[in-house]
PDB file of N, CA and C in Angstrom:
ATOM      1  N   UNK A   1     -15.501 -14.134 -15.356  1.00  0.00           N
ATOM      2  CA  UNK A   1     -14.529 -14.422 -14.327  1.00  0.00           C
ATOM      3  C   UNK A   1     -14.270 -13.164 -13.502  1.00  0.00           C
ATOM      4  N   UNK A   2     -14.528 -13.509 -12.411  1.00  0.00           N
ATOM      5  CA  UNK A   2     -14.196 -12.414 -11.319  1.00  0.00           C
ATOM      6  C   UNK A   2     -12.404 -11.550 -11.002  1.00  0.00           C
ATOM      7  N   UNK A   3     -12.259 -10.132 -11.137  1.00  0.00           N
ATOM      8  CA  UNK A   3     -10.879 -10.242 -11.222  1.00  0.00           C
ATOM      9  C   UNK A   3     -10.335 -10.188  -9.409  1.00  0.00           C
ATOM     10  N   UNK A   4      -9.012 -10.878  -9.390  1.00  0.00           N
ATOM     11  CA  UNK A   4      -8.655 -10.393  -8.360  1.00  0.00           C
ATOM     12  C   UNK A   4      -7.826  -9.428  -7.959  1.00  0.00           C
ATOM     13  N   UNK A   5      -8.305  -8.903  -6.996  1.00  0.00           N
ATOM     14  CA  UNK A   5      -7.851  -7.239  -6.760  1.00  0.00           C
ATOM     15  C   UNK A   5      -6.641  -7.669  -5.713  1.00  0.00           C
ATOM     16  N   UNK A   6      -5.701  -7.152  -6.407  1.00  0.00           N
ATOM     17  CA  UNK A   6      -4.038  -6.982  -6.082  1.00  0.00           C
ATOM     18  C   UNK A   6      -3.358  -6.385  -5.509  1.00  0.00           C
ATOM     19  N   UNK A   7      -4.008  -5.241  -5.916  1.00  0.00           N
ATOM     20  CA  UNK A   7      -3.361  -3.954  -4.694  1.00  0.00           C
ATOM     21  C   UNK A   7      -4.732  -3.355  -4.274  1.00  0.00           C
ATOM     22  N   UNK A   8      -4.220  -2.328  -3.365  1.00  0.00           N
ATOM     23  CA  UNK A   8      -4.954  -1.788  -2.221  1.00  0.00           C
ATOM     24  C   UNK A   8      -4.465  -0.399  -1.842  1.00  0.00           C
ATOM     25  N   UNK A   9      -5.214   0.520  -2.013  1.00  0.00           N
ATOM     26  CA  UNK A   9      -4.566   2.437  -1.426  1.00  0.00           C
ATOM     27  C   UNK A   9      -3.327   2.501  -1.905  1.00  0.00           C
ATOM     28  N   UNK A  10      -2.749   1.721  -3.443  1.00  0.00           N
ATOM     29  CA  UNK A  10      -1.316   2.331  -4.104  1.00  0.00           C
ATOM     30  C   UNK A  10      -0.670   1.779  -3.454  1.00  0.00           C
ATOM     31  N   UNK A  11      -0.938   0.391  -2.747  1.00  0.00           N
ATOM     32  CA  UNK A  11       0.311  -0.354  -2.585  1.00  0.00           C
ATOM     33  C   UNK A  11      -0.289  -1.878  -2.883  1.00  0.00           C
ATOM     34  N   UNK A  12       1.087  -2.639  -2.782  1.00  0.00           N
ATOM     35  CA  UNK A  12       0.681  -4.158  -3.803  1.00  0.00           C
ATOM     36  C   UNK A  12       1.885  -5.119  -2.778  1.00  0.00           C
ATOM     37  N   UNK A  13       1.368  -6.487  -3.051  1.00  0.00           N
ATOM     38  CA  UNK A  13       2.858  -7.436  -1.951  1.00  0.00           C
ATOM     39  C   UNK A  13       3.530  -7.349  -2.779  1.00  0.00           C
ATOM     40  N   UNK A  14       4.803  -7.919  -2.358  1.00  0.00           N
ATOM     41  CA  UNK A  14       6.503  -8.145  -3.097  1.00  0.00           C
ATOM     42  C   UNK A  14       6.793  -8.643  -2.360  1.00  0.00           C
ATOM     43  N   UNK A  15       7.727  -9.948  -3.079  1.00  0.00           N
ATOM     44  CA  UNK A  15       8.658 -10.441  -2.583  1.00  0.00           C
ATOM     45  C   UNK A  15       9.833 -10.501  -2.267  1.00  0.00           C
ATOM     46  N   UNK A  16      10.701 -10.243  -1.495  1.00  0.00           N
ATOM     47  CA  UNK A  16      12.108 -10.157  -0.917  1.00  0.00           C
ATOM     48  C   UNK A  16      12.959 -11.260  -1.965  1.00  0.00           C
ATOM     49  N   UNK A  17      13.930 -10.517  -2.288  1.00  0.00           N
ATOM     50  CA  UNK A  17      15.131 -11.283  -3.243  1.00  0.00           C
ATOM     51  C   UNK A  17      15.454 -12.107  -2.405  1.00  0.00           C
ATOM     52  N   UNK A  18      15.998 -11.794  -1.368  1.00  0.00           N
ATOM     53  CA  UNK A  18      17.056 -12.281   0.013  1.00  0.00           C
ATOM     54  C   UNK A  18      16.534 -13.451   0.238  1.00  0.00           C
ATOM     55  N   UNK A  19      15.330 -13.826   0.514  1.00  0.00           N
ATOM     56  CA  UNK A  19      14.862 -14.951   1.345  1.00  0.00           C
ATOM     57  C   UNK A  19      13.265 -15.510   0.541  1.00  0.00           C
ATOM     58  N   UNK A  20      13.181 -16.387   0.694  1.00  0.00           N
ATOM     59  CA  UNK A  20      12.058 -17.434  -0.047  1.00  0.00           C
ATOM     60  C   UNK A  20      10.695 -17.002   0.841  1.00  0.00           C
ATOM     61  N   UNK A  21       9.870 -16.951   0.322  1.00  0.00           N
ATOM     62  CA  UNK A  21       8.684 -16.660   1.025  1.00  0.00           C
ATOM     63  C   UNK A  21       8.107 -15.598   2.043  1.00  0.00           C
ATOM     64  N   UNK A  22       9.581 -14.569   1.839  1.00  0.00           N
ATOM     65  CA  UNK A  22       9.406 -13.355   3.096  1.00  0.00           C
ATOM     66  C   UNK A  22       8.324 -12.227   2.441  1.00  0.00           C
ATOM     67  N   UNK A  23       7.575 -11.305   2.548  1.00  0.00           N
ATOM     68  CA  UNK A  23       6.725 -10.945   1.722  1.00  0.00           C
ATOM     69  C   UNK A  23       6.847  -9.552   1.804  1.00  0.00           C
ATOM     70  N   UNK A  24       6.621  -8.586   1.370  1.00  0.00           N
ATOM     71  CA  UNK A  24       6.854  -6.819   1.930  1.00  0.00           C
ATOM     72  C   UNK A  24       5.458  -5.954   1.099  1.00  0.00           C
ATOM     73  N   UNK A  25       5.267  -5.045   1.605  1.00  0.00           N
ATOM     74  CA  UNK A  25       4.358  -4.218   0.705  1.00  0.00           C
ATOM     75  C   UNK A  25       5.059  -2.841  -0.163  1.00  0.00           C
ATOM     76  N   UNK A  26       4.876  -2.300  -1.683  1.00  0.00           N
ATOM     77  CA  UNK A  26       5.818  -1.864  -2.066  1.00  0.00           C
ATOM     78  C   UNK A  26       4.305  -0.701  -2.759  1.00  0.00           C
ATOM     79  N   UNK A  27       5.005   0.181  -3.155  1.00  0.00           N
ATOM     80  CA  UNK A  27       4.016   0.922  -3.683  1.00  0.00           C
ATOM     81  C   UNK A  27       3.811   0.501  -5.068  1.00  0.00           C
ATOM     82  N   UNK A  28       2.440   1.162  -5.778  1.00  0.00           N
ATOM     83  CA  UNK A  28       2.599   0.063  -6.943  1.00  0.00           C
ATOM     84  C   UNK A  28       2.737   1.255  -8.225  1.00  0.00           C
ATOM     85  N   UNK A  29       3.872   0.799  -8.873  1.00  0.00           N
ATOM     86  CA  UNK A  29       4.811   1.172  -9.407  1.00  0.00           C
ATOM     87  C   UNK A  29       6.116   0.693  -9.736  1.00  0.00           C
ATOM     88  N   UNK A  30       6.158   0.044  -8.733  1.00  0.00           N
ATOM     89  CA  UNK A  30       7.635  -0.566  -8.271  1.00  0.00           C
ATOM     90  C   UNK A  30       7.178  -1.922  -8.032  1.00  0.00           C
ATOM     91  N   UNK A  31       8.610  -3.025  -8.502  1.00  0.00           N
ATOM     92  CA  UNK A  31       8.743  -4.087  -7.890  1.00  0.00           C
ATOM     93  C   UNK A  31       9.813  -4.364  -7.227  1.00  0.00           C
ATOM     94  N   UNK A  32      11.102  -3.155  -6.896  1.00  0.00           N
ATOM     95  CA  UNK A  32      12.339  -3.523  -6.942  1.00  0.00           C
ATOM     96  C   UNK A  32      12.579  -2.848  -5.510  1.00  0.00           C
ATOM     97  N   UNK A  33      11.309  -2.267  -4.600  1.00  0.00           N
ATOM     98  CA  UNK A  33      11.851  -1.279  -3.238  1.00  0.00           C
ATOM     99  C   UNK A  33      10.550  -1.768  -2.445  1.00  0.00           C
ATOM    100  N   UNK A  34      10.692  -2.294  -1.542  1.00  0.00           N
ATOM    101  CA  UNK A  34       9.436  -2.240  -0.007  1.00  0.00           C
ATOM    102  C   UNK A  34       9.131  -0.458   0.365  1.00  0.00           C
ATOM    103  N   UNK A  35       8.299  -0.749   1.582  1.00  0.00           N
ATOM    104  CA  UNK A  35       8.421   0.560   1.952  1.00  0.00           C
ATOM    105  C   UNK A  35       9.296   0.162   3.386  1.00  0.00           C
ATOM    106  N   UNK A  36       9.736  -0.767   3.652  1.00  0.00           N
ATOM    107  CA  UNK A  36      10.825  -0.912   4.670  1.00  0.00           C
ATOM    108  C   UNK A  36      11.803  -0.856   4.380  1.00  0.00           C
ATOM    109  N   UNK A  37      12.026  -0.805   2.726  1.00  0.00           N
ATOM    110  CA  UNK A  37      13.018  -0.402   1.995  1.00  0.00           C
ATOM    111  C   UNK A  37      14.145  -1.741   1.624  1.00  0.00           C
ATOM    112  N   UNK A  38      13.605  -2.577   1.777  1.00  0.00           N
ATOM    113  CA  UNK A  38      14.598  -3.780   1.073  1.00  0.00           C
ATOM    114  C   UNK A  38      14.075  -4.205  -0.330  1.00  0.00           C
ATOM    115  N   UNK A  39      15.213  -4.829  -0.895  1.00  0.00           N
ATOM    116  CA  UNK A  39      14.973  -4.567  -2.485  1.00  0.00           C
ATOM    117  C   UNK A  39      13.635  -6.275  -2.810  1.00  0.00           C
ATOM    118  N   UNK A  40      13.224  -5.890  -3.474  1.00  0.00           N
ATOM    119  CA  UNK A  40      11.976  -6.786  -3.479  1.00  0.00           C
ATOM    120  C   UNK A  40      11.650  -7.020  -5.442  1.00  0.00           C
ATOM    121  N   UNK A  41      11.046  -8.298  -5.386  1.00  0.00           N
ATOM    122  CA  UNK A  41      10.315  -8.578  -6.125  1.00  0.00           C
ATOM    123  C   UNK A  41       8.943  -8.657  -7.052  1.00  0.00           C
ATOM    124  N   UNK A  42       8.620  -8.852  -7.739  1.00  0.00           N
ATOM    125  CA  UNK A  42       6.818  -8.995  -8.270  1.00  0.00           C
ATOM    126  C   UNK A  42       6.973 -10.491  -7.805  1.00  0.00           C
ATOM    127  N   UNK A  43       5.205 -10.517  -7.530  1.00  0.00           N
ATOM    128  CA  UNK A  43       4.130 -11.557  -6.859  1.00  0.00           C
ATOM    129  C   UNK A  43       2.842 -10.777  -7.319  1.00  0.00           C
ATOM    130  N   UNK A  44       2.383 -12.007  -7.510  1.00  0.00           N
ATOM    131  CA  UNK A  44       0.845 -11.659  -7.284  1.00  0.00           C
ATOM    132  C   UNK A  44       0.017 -12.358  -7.135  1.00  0.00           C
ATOM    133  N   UNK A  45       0.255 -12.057  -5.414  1.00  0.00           N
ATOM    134  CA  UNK A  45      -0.617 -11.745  -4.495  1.00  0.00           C
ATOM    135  C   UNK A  45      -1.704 -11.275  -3.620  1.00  0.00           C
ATOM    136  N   UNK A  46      -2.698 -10.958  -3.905  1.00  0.00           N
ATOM    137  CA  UNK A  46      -3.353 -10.407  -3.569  1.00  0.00           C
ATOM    138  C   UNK A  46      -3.461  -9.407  -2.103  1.00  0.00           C
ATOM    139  N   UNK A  47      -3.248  -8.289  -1.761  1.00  0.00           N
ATOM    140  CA  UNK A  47      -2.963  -7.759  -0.730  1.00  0.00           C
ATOM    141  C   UNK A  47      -3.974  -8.136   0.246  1.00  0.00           C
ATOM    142  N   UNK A  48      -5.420  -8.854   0.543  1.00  0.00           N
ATOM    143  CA  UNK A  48      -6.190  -9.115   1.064  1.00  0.00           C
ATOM    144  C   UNK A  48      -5.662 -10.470   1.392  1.00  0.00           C
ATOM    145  N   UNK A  49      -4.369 -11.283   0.688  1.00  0.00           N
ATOM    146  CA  UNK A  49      -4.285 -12.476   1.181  1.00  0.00           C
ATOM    147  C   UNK A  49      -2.894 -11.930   1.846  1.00  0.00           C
ATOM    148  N   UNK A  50      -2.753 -11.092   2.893  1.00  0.00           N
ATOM    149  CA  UNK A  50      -1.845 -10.463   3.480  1.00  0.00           C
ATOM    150  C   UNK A  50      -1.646 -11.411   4.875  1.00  0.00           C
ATOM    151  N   UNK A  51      -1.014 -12.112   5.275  1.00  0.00           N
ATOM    152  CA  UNK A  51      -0.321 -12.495   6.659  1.00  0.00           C
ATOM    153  C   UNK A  51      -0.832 -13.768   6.935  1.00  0.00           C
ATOM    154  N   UNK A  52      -1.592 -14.512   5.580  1.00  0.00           N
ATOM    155  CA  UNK A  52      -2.066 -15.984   5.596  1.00  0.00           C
ATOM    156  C   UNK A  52      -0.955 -16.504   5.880  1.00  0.00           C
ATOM    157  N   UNK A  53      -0.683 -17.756   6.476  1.00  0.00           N
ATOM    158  CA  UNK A  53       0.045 -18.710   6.492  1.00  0.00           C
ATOM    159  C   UNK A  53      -0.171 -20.163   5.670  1.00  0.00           C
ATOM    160  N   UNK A  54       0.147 -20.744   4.884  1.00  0.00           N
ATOM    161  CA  UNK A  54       0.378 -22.105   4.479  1.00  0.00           C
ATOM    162  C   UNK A  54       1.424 -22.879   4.763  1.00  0.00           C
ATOM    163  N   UNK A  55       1.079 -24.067   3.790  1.00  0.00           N
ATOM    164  CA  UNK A  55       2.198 -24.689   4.199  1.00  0.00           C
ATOM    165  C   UNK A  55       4.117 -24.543   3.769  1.00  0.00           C
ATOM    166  N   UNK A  56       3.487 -22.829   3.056  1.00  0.00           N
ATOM    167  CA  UNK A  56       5.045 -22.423   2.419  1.00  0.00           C
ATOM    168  C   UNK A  56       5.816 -22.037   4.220  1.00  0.00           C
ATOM    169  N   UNK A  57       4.714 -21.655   4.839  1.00  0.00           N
ATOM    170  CA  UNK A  57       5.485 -20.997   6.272  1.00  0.00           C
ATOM    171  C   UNK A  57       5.739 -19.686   5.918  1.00  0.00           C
ATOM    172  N   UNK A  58       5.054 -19.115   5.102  1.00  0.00           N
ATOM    173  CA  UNK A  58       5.070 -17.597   4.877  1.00  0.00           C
ATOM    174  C   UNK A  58       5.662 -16.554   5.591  1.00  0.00           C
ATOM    175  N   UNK A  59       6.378 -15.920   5.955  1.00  0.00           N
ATOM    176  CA  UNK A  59       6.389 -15.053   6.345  1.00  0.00           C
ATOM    177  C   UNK A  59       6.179 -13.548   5.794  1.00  0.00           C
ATOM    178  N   UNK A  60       5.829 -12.043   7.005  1.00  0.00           N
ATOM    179  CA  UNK A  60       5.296 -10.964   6.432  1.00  0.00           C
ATOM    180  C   UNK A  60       6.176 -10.024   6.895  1.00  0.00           C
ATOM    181  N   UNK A  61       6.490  -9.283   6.273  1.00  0.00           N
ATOM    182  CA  UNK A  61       7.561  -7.802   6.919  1.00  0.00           C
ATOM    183  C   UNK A  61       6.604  -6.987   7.776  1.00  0.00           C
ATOM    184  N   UNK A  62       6.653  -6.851   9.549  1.00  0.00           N
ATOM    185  CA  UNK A  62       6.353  -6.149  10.355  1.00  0.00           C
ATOM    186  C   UNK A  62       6.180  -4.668  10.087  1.00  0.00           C
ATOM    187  N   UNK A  63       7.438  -3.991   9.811  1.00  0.00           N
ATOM    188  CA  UNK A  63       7.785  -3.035   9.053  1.00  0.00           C
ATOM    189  C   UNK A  63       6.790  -2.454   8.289  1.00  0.00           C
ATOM    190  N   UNK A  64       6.380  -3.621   7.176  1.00  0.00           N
ATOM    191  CA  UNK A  64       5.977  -2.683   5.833  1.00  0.00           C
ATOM    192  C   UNK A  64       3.980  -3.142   5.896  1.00  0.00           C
ATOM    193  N   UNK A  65       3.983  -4.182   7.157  1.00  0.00           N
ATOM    194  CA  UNK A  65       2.448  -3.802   8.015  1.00  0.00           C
ATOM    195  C   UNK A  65       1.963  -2.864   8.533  1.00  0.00           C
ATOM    196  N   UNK A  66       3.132  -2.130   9.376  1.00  0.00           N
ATOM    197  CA  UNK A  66       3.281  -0.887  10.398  1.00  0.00           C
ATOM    198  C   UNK A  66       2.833   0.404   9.460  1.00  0.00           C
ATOM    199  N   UNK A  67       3.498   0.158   8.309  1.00  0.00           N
ATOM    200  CA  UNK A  67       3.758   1.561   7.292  1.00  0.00           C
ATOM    201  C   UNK A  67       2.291   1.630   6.316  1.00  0.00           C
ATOM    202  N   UNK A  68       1.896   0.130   6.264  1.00  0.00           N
ATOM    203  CA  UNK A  68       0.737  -0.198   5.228  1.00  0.00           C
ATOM    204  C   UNK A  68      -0.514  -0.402   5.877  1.00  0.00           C
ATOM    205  N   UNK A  69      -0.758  -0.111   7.092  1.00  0.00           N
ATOM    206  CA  UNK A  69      -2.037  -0.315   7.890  1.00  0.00           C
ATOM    207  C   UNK A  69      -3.169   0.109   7.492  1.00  0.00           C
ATOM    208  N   UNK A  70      -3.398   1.229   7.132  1.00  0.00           N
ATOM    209  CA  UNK A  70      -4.210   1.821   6.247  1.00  0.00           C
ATOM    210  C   UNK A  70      -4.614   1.256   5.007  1.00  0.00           C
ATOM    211  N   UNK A  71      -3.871   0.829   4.284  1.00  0.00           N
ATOM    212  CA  UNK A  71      -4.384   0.209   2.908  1.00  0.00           C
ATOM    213  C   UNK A  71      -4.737  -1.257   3.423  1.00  0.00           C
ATOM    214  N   UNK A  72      -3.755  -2.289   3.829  1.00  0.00           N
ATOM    215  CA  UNK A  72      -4.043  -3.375   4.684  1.00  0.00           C
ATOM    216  C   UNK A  72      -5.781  -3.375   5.278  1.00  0.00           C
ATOM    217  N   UNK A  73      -6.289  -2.152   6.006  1.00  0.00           N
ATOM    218  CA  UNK A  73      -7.384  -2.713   6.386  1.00  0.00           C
ATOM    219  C   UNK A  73      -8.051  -2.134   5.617  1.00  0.00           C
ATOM    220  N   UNK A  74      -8.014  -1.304   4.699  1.00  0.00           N
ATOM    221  CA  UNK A  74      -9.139  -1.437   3.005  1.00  0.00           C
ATOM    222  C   UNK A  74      -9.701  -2.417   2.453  1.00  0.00           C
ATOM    223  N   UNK A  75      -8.139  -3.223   2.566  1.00  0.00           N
ATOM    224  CA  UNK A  75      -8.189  -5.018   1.752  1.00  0.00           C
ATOM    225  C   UNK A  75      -8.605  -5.669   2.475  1.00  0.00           C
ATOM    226  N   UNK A  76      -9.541  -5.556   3.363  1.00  0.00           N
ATOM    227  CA  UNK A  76     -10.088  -6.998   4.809  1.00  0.00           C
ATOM    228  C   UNK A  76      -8.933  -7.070   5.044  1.00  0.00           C
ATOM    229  N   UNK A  77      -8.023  -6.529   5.594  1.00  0.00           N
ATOM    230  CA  UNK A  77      -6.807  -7.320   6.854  1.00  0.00           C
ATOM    231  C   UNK A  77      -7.101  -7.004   8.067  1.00  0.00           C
ATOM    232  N   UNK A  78      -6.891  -7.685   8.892  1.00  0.00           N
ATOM    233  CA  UNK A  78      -7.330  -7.747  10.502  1.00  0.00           C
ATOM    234  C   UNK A  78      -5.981  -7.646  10.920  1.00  0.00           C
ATOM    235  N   UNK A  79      -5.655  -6.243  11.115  1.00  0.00           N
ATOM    236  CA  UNK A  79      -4.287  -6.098  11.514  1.00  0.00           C
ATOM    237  C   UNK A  79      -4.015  -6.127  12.967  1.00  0.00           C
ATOM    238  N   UNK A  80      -3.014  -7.294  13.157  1.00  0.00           N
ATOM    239  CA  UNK A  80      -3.039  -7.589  14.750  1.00  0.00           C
ATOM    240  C   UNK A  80      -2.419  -6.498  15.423  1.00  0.00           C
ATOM    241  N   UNK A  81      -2.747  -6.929  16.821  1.00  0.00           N
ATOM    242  CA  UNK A  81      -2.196  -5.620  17.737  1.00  0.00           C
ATOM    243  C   UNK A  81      -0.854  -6.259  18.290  1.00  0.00           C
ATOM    244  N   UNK A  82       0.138  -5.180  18.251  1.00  0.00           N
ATOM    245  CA  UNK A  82       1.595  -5.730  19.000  1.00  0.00           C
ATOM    246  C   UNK A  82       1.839  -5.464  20.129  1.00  0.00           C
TER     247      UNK A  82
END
């Protein structure tokens, strides 16, 4: 069985306490701080499945894209332009 790779350049997703489905990138170490700095959760997620949408209506912290760009496009992310 193939494993799936979770994190990316020392950082990993998390989920936001606050709100259902909001997502953040946190360094990995931690499940309890973003790097946008709101208090966050464990998920696992795969950081390559970064800014998919389903039918949860996902949302992604701008913020902790901005800060994680670098690792983001390690993991295949096609980080959009703003």
């Amino acid at each position: 069985m193939k494993s799936i790779e979770l994190t990316s350049e020392g950082l990993h997703i998390t989920e936001g306490v606050s709100g259902v489905y909001f997502y953040h990138l946190s360094e990995v170490g931690t499940n309890a701080l973003s790097l946008c700095g709101a208090r966050t959760m464990n998920t696992q997620i795969p950081v390559a499945s970064w800014d998919v949408r389903g039918h949860l209506n996902e949302k992604w912290c701008v913020k902790c894209a901005t800060q994680g760009a670098e690792a983001l496009r390690s993991a295949g992310v096609e980080i959009a332009a703003n």
